[in-house]
Each structure stands twice: as C-alpha cells, then as structure tokens.
PDB file of N, CA and C in Angstrom:
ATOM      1  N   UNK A   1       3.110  -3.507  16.809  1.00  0.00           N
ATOM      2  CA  UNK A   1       3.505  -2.448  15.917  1.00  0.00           C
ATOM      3  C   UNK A   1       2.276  -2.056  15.095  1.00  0.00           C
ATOM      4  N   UNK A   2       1.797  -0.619  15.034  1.00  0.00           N
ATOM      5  CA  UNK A   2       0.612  -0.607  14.453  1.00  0.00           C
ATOM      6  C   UNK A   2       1.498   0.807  13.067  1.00  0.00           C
ATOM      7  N   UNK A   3       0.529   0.984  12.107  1.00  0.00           N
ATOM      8  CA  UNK A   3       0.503   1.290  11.045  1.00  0.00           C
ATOM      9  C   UNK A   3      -0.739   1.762  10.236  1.00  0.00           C
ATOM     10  N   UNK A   4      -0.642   3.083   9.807  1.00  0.00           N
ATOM     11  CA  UNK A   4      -2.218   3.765   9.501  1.00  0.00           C
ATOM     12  C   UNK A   4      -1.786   3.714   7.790  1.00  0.00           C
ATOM     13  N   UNK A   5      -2.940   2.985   7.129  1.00  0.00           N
ATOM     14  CA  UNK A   5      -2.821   3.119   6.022  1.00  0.00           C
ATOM     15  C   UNK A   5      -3.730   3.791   5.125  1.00  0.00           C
ATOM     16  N   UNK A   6      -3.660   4.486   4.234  1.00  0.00           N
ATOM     17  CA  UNK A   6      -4.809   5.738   3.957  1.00  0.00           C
ATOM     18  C   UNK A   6      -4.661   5.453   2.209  1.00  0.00           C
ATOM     19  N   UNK A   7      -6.323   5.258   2.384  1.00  0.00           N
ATOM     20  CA  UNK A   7      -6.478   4.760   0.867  1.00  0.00           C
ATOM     21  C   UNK A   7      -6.942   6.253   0.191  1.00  0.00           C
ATOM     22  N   UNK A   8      -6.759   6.533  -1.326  1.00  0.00           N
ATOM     23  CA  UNK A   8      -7.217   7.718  -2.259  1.00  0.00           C
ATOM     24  C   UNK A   8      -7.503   7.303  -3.718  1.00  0.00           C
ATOM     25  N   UNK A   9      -8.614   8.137  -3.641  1.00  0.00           N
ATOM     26  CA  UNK A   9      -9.297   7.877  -5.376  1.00  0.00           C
ATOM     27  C   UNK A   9      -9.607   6.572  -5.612  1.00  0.00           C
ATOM     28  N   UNK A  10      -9.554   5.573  -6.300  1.00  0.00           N
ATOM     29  CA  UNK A  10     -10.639   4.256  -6.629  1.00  0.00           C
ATOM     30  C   UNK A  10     -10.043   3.113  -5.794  1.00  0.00           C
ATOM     31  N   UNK A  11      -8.898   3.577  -4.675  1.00  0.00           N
ATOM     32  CA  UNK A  11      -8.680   2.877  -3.693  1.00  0.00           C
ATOM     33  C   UNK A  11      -9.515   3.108  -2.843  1.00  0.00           C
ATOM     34  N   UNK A  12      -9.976   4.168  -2.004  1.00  0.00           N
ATOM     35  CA  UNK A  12     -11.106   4.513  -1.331  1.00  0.00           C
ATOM     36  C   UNK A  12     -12.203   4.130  -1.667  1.00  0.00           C
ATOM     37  N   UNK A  13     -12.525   4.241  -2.911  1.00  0.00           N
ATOM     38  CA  UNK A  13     -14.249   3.467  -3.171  1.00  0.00           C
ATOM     39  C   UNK A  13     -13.912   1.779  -3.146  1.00  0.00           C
ATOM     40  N   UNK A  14     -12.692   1.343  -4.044  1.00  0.00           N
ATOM     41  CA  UNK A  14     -12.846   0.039  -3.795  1.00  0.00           C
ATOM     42  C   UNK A  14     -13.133  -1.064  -2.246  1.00  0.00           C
ATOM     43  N   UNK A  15     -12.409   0.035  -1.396  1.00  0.00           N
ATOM     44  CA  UNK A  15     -11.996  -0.332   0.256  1.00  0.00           C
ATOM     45  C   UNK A  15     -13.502   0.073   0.888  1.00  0.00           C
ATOM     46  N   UNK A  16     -14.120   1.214   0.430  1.00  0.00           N
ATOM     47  CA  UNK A  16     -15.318   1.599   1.431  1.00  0.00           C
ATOM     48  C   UNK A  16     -14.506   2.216   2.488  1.00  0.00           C
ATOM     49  N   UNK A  17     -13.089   2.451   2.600  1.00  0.00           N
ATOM     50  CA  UNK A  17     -12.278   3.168   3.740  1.00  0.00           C
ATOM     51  C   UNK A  17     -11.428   4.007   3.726  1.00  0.00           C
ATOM     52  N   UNK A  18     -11.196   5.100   4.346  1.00  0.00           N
ATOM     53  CA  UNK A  18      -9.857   6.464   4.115  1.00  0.00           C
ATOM     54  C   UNK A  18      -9.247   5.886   4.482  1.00  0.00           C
ATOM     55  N   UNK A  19      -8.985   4.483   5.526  1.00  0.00           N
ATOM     56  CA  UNK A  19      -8.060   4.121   5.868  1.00  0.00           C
ATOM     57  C   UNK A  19      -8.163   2.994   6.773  1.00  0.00           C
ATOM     58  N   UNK A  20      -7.347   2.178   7.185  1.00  0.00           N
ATOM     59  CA  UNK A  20      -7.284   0.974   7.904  1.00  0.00           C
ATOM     60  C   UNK A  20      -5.713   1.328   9.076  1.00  0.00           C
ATOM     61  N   UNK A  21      -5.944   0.969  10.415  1.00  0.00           N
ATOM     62  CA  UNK A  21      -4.949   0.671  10.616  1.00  0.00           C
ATOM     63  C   UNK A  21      -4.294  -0.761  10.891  1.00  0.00           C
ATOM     64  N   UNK A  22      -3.361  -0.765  10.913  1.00  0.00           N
ATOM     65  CA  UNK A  22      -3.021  -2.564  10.403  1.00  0.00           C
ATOM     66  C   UNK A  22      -1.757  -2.529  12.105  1.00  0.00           C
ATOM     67  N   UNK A  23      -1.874  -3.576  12.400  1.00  0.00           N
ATOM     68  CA  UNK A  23      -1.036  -4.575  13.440  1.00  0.00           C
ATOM     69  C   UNK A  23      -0.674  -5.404  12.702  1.00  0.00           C
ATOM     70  N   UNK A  24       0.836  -5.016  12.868  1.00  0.00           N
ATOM     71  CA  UNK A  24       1.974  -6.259  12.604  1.00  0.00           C
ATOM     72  C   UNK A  24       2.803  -6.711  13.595  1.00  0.00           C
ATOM     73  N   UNK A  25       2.662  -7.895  13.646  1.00  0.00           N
ATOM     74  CA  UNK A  25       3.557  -8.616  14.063  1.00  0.00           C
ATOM     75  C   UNK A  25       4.968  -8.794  13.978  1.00  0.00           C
ATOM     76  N   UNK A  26       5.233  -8.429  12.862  1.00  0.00           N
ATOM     77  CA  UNK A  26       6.987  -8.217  12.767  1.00  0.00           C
ATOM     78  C   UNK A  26       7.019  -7.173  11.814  1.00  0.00           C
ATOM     79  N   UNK A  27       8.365  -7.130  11.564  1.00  0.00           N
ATOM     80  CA  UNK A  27       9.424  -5.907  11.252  1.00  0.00           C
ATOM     81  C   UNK A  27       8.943  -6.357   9.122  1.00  0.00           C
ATOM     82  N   UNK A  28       8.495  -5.071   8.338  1.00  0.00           N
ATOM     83  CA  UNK A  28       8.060  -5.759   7.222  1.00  0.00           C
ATOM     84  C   UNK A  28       8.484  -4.644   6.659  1.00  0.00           C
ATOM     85  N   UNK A  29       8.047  -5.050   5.009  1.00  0.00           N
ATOM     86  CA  UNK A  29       8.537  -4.107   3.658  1.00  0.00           C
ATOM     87  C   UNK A  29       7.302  -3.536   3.260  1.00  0.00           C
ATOM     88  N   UNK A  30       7.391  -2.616   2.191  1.00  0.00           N
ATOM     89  CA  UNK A  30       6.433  -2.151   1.638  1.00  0.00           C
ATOM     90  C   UNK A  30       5.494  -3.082   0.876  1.00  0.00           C
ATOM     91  N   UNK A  31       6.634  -4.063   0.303  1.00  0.00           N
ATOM     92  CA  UNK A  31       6.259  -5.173  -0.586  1.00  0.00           C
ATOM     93  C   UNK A  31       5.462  -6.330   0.200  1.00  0.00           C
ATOM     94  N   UNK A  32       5.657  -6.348   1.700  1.00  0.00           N
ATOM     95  CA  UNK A  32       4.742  -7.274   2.367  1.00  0.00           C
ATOM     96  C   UNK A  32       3.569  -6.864   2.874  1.00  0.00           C
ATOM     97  N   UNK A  33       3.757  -5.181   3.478  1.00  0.00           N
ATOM     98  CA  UNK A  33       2.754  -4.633   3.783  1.00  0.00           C
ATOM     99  C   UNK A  33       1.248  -4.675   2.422  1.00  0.00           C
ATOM    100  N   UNK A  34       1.486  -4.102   1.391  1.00  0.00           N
ATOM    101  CA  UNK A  34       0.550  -4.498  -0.172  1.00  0.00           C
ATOM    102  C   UNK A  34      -0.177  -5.922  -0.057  1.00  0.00           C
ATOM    103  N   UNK A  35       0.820  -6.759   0.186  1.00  0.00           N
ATOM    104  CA  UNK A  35       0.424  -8.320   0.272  1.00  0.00           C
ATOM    105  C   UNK A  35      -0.642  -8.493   1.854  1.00  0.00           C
ATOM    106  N   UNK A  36      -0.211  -7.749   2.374  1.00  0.00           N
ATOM    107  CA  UNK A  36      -1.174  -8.011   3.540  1.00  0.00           C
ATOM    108  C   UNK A  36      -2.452  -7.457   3.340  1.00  0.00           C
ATOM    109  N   UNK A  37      -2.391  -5.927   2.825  1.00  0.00           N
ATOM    110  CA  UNK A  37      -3.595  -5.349   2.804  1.00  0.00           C
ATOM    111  C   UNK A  37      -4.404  -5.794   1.479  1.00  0.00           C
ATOM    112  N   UNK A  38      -3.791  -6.591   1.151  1.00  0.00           N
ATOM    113  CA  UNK A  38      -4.602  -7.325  -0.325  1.00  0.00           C
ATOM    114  C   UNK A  38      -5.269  -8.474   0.481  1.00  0.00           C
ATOM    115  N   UNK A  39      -4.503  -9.001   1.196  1.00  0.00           N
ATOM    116  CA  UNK A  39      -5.438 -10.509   2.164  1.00  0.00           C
ATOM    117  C   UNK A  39      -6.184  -9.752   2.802  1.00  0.00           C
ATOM    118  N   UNK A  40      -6.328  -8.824   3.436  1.00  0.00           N
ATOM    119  CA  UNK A  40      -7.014  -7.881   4.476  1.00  0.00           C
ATOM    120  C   UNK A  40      -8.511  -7.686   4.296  1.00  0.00           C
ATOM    121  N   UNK A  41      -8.124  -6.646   2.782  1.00  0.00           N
ATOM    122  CA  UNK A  41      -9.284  -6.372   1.998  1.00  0.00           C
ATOM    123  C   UNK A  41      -9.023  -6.576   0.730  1.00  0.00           C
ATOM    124  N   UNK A  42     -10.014  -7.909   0.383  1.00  0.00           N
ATOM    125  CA  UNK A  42      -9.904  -8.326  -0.858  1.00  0.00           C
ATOM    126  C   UNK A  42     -10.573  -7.670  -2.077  1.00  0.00           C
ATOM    127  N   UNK A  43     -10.871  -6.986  -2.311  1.00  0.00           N
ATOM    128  CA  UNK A  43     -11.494  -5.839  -2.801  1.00  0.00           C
ATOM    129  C   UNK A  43     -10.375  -5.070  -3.643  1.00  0.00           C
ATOM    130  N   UNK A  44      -9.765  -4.982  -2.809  1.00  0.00           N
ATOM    131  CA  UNK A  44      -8.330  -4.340  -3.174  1.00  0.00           C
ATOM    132  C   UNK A  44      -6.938  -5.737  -3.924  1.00  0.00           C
ATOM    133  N   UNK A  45      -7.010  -6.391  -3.736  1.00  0.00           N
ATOM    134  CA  UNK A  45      -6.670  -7.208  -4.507  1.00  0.00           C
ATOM    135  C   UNK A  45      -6.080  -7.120  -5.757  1.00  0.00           C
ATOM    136  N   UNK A  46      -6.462  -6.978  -6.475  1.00  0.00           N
ATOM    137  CA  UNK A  46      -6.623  -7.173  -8.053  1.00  0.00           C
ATOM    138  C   UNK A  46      -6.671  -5.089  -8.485  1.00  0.00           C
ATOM    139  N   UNK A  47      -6.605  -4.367  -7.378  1.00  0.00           N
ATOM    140  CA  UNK A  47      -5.784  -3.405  -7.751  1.00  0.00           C
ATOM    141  C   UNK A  47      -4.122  -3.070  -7.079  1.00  0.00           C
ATOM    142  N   UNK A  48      -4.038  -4.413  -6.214  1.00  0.00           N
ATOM    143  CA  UNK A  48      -2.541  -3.819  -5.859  1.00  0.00           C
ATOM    144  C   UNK A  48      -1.751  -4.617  -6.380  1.00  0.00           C
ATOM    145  N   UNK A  49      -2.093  -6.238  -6.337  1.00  0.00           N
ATOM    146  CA  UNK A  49      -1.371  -6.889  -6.706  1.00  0.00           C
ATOM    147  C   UNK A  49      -1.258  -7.491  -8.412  1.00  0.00           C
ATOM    148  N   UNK A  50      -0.342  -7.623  -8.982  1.00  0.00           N
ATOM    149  CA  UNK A  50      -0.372  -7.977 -10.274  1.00  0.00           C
ATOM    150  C   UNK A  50      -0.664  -9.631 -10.543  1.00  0.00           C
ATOM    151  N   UNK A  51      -1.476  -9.875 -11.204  1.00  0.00           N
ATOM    152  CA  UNK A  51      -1.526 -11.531 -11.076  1.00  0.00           C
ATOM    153  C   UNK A  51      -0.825 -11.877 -11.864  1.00  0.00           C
ATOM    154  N   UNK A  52       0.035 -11.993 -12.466  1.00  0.00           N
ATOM    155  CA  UNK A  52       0.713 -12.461 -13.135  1.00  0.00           C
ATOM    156  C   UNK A  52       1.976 -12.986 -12.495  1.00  0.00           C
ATOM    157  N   UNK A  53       2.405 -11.770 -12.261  1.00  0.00           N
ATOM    158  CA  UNK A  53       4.248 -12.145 -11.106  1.00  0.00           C
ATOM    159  C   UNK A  53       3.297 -12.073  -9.491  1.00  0.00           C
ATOM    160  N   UNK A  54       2.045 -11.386  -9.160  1.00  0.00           N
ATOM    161  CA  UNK A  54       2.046 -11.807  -7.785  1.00  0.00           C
ATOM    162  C   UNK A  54       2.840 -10.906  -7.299  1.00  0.00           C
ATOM    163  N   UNK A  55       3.066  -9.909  -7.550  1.00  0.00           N
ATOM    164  CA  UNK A  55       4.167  -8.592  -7.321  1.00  0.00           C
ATOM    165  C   UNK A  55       3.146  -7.730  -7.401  1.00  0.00           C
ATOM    166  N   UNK A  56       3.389  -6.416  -5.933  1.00  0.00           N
ATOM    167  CA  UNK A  56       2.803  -5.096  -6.096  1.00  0.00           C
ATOM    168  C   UNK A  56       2.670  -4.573  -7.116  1.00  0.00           C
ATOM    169  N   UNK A  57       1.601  -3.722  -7.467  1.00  0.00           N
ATOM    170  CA  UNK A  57       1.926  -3.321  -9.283  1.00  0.00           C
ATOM    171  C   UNK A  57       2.333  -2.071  -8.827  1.00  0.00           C
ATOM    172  N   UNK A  58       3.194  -1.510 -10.183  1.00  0.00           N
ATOM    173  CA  UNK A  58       3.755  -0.742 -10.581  1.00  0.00           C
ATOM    174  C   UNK A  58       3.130   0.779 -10.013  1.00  0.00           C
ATOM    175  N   UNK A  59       2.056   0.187 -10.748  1.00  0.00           N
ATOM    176  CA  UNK A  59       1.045   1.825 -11.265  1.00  0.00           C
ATOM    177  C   UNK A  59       0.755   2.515  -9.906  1.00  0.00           C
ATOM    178  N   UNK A  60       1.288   2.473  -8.434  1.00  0.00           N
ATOM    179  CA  UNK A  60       0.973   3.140  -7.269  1.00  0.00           C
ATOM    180  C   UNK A  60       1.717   3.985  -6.875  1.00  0.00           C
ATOM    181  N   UNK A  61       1.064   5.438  -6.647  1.00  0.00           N
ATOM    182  CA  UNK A  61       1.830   6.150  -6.037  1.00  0.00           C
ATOM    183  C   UNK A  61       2.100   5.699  -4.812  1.00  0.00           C
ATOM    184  N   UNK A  62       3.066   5.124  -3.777  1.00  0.00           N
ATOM    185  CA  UNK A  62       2.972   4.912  -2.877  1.00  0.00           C
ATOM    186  C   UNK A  62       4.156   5.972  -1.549  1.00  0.00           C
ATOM    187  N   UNK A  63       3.373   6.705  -0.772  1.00  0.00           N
ATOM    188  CA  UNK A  63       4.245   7.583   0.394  1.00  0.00           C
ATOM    189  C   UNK A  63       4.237   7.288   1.485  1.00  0.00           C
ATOM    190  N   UNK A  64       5.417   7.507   2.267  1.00  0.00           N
ATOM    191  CA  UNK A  64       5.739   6.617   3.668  1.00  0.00           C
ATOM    192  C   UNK A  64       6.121   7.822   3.983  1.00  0.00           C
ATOM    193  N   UNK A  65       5.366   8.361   5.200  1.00  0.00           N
ATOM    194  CA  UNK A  65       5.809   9.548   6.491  1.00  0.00           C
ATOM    195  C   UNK A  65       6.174  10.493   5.033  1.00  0.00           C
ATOM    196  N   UNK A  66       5.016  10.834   4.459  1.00  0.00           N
ATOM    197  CA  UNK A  66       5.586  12.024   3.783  1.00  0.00           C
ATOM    198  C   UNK A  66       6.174  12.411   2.188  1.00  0.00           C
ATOM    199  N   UNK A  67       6.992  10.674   2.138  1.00  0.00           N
ATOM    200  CA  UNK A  67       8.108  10.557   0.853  1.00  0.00           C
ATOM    201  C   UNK A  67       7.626   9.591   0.468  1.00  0.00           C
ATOM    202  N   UNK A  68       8.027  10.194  -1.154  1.00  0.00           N
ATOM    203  CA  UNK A  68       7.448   8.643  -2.040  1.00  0.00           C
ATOM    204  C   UNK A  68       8.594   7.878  -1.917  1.00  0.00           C
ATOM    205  N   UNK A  69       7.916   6.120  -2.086  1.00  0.00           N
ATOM    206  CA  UNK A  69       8.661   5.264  -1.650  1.00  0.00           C
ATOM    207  C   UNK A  69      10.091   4.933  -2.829  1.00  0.00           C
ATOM    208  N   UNK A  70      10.216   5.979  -3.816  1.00  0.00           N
ATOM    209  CA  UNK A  70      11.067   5.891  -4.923  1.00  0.00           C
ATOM    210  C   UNK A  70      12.672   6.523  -4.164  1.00  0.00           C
ATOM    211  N   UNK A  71      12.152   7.441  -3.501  1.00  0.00           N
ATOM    212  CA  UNK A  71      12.990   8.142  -2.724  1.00  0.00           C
ATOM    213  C   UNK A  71      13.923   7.445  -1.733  1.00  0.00           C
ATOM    214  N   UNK A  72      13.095   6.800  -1.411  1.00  0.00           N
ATOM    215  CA  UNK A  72      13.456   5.617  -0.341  1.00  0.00           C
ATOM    216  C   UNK A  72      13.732   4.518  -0.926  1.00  0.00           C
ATOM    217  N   UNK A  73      13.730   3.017  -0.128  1.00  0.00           N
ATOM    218  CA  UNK A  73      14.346   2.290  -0.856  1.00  0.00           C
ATOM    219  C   UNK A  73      13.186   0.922  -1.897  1.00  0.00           C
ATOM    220  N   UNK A  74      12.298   2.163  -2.690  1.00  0.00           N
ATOM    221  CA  UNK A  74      11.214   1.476  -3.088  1.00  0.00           C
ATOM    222  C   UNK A  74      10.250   0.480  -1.989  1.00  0.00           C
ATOM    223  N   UNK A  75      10.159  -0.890  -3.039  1.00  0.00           N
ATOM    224  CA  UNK A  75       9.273  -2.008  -2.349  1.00  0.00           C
ATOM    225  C   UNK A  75       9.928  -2.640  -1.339  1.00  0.00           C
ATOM    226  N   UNK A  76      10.994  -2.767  -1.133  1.00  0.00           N
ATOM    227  CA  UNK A  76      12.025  -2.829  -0.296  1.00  0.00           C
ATOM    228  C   UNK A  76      12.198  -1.756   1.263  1.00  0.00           C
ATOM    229  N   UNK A  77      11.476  -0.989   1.187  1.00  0.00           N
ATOM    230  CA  UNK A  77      11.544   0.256   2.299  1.00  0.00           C
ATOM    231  C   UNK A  77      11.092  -0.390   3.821  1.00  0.00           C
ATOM    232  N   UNK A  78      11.260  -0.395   4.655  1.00  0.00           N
ATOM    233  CA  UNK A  78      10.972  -0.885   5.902  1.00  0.00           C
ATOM    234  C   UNK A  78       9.999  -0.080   7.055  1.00  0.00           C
ATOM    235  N   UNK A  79       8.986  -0.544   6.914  1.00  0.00           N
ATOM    236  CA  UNK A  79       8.047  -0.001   7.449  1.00  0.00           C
ATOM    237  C   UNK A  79       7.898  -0.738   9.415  1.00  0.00           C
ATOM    238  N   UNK A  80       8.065   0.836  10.074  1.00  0.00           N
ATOM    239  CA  UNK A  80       8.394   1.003  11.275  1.00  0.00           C
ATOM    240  C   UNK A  80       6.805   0.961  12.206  1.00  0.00           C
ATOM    241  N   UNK A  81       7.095   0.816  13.454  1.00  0.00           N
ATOM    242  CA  UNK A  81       5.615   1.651  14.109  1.00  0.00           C
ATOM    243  C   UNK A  81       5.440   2.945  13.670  1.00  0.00           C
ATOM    244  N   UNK A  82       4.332   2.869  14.331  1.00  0.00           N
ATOM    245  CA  UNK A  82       3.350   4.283  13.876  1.00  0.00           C
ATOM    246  C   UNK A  82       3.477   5.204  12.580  1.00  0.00           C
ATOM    247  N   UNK A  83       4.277   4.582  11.369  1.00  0.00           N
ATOM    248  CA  UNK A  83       4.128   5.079  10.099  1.00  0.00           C
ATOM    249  C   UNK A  83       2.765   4.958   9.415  1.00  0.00           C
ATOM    250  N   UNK A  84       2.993   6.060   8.249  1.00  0.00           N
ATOM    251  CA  UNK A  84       1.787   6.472   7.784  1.00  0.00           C
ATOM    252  C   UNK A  84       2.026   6.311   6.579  1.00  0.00           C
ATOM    253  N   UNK A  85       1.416   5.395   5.601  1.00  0.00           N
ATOM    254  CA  UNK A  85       1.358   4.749   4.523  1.00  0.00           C
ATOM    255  C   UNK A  85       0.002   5.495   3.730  1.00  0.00           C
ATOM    256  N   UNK A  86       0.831   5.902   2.209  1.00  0.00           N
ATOM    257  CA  UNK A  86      -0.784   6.645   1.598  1.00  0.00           C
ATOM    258  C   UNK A  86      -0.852   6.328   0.180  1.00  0.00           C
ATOM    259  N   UNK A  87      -1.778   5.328   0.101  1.00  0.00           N
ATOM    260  CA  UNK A  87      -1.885   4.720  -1.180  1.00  0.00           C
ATOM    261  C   UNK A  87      -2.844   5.681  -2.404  1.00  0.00           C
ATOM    262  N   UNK A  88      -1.962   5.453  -3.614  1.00  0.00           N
ATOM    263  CA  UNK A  88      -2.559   6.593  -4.410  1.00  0.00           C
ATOM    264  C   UNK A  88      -2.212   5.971  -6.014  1.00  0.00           C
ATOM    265  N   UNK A  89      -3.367   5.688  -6.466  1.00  0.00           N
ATOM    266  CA  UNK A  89      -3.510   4.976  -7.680  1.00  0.00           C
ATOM    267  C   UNK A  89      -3.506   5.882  -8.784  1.00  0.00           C
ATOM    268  N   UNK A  90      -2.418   5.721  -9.458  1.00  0.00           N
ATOM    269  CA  UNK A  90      -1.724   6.634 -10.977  1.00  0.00           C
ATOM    270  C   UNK A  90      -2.787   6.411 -12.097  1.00  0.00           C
ATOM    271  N   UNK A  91      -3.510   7.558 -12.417  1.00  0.00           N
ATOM    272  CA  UNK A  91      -4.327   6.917 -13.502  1.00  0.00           C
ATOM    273  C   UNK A  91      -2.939   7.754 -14.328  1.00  0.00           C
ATOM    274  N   UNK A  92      -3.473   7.287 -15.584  1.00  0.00           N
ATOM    275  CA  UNK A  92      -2.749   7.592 -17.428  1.00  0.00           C
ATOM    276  C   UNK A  92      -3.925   7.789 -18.542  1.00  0.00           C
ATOM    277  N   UNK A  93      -3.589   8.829 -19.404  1.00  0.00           N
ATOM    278  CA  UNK A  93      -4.324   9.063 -20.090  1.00  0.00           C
ATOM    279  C   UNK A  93      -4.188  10.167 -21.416  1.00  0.00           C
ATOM    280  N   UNK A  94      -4.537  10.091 -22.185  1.00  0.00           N
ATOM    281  CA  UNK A  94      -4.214  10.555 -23.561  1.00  0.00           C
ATOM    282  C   UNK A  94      -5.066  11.357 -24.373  1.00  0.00           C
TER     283      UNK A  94
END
C-alpha cells in the first residue's frame, strides 16, 4: 500500500522534501501515519509530534484526497492506498 505525503511551509524546509512516498504495510490512521513519518524523518519530529502526550500536535493543517481531516474522522481517519496526504503547519499570530 503506498501513500504520497506532501510537506508545506517549515515542513518542507525542515524535511529538505515536497514530499515522501511512504509503504505501508497495513491498514493505518492518520494518527499512525504522523508517528511513522516522525520515525521516517526525524527532523520532523518535534514538529509533529507533541512530547509531552506523544500525540500528533494539534497545530496541523492536515488534508486527505482533498478534505481536511476535521471533516473526516480527524486522527482517527483511515488512510487507504494511493491517498494523498498534505501536511500544512498553522502558524498564529498577533
């Protein structure tokens, strides 16, 4: 099962990549897919995952085939073959 994942804004510089495609082995979540591409490229790390709970952080826009994953069933969403995953880091500011 393969999977194109497409990094944007200080995900792209952190990665050095527009994108990775990833082979999985089994049937996974959004919430495992993050965890993988954090072991993948560690670089990315410490912007996806929260160290504290060890939980995806919050602050990502994250879209599957199109739709944000809020739409769907969040971190929980089930990521199929040949989906297209597009990571997009929320800045905030005042």
């Amino acid at each position: 099962m393969t999977v194109n994942v497409k990094f944007i804004g200080s995900l792209h510089s952190l990665s050095g990549k527009n994108s990775v495609e990833l082979r999985l082995t089994r049937l996974c979540r959004i919430r495992d897919l993050i965890q993988m591409i954090a072991e993948e490229l560690p670089r990315l790390g410490s912007a996806l995952i929260d160290p504290k709970s060890e939980s995806p952080k919050t602050n990502l826009l994250i879209i599957v085939n199109g739709q944000e994953m809020s739409v769907l069933d969040g971190f929980e969403t089930s990521i199929k073959d040949g989906d297209e995953v597009v990571l997009v880091p929320v800045v905030h500011g005042g």
